[in-house]
C-alpha atoms as a PDB file:
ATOM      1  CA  UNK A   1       0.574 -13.530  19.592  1.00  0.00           C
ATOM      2  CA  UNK A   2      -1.388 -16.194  17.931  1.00  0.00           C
ATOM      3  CA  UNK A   3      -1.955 -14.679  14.813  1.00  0.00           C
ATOM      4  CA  UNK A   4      -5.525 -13.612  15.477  1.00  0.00           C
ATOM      5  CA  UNK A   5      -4.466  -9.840  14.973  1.00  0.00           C
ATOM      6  CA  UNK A   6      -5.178  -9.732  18.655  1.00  0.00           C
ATOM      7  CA  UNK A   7      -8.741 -10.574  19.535  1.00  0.00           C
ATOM      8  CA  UNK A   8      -8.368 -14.179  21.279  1.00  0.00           C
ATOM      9  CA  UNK A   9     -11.847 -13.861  20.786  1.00  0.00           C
ATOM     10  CA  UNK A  10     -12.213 -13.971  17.213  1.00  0.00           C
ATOM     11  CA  UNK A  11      -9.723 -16.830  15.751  1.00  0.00           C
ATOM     12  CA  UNK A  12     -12.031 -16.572  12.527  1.00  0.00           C
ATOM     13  CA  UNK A  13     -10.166 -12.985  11.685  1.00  0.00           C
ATOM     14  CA  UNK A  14      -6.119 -14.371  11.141  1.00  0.00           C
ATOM     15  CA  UNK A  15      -4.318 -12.434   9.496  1.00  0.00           C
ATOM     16  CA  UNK A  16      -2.207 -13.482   6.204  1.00  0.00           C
ATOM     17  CA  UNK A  17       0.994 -15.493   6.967  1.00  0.00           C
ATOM     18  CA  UNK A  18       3.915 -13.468   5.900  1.00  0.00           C
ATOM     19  CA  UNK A  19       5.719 -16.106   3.796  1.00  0.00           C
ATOM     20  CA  UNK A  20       2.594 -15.589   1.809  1.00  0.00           C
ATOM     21  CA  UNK A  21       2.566 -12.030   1.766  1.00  0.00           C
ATOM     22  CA  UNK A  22       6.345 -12.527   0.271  1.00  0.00           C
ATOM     23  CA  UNK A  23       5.441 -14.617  -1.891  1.00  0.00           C
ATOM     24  CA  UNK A  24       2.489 -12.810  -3.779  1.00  0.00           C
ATOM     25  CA  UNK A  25       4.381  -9.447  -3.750  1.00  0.00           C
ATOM     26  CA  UNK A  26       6.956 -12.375  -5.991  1.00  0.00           C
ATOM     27  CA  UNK A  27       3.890 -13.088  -7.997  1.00  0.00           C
ATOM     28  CA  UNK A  28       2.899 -16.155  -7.553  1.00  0.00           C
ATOM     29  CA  UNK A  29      -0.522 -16.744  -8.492  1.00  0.00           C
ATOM     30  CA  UNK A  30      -1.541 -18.832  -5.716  1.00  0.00           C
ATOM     31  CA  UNK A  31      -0.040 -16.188  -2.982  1.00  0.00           C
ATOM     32  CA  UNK A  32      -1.766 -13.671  -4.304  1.00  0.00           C
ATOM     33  CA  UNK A  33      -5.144 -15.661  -4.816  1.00  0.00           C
ATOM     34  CA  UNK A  34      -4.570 -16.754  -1.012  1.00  0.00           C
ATOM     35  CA  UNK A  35      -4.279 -13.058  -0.218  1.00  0.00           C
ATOM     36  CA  UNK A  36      -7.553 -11.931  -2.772  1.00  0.00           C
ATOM     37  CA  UNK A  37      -9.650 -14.875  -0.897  1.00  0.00           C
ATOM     38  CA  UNK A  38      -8.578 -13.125   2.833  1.00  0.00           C
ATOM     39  CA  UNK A  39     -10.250 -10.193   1.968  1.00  0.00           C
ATOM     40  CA  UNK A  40     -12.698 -11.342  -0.247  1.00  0.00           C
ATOM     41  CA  UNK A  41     -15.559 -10.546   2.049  1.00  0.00           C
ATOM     42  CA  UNK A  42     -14.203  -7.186   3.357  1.00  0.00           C
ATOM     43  CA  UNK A  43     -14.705  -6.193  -0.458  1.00  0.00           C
ATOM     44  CA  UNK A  44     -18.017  -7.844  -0.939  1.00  0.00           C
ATOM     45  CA  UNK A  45     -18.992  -5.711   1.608  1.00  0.00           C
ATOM     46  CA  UNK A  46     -17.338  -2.582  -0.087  1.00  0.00           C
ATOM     47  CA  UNK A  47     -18.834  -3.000  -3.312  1.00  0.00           C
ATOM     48  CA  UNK A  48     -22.466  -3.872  -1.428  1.00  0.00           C
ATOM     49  CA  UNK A  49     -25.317  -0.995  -3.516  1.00  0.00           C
ATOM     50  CA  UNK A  50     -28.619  -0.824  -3.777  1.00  0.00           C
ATOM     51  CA  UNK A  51     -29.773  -2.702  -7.321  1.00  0.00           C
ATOM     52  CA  UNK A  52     -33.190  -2.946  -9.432  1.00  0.00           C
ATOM     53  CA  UNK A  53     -34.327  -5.762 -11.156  1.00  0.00           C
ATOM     54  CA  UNK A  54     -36.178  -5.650 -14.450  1.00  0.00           C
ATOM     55  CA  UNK A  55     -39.946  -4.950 -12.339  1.00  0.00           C
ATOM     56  CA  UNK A  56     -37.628  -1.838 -10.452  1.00  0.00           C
ATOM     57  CA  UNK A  57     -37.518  -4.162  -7.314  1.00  0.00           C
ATOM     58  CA  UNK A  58     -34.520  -2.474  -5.559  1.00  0.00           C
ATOM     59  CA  UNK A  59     -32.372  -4.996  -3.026  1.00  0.00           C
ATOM     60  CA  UNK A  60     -28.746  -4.543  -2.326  1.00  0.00           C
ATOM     61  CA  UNK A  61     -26.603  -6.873  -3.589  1.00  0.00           C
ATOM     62  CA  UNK A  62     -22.421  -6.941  -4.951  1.00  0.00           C
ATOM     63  CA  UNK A  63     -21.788  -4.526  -7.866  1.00  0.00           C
ATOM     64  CA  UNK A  64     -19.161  -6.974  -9.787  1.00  0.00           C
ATOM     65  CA  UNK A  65     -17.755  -4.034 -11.601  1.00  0.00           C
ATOM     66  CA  UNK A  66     -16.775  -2.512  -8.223  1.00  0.00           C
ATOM     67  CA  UNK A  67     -15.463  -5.423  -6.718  1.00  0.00           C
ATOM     68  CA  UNK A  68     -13.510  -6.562  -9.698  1.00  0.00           C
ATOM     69  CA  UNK A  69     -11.915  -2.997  -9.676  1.00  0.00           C
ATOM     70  CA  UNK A  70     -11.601  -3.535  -5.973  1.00  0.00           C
ATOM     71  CA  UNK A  71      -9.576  -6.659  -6.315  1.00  0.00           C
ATOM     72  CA  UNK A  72      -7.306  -5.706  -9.080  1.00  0.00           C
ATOM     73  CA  UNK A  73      -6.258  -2.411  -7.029  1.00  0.00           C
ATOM     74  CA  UNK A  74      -5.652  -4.538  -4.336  1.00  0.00           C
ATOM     75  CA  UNK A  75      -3.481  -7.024  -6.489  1.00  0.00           C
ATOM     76  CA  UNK A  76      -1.585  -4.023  -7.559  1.00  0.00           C
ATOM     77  CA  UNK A  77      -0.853  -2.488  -4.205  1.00  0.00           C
ATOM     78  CA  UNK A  78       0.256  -6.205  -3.152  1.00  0.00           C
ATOM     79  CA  UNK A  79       2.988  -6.606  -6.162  1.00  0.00           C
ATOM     80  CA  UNK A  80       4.183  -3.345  -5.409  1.00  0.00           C
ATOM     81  CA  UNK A  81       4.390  -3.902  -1.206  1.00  0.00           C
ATOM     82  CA  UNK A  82       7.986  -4.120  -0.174  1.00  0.00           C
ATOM     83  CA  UNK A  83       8.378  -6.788   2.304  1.00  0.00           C
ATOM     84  CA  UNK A  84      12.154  -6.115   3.189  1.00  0.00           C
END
């Protein structure tokens, strides 16, 4: 395997190198900001609602509070991952 989680077709999807998995369930900052910024768009697209602006204009756009919560659950699960 390449390391494309196998779909030859889509390089653009690798998956995280395990000496940086290792190393951000260690804590080092930039591991785990290596591993945040890997899934950064699959929780962009979690935390995707439907938002007003001040006229009550709705378009969807991030909720930060969700994906903030998002990222710091997934920083949690990550320090507590045991890669033996």
């Amino acid at each position: 395997m390449n390391g494309t989680n196998g779909k030859h077709e889509c390089p653009e999807v690798a998956l995280v190198p395990y000496p940086i998995i290792v190393a951000a369930t260690k804590g080092d900052p930039e591991a785990m900001k290596a591993v945040v910024q890997h899934f950064s768009g699959y929780i962009a697209s979690l935390s995707m609602r439907k938002l007003y602006d001040e006229r009550g204009n709705a378009y969807y756009g991030v909720d930060e509070d969700i994906r903030e919560r998002l990222q710091a659950k997934l920083m949690r699960t990550v320090l507590r991952f045991k890669a033996d």
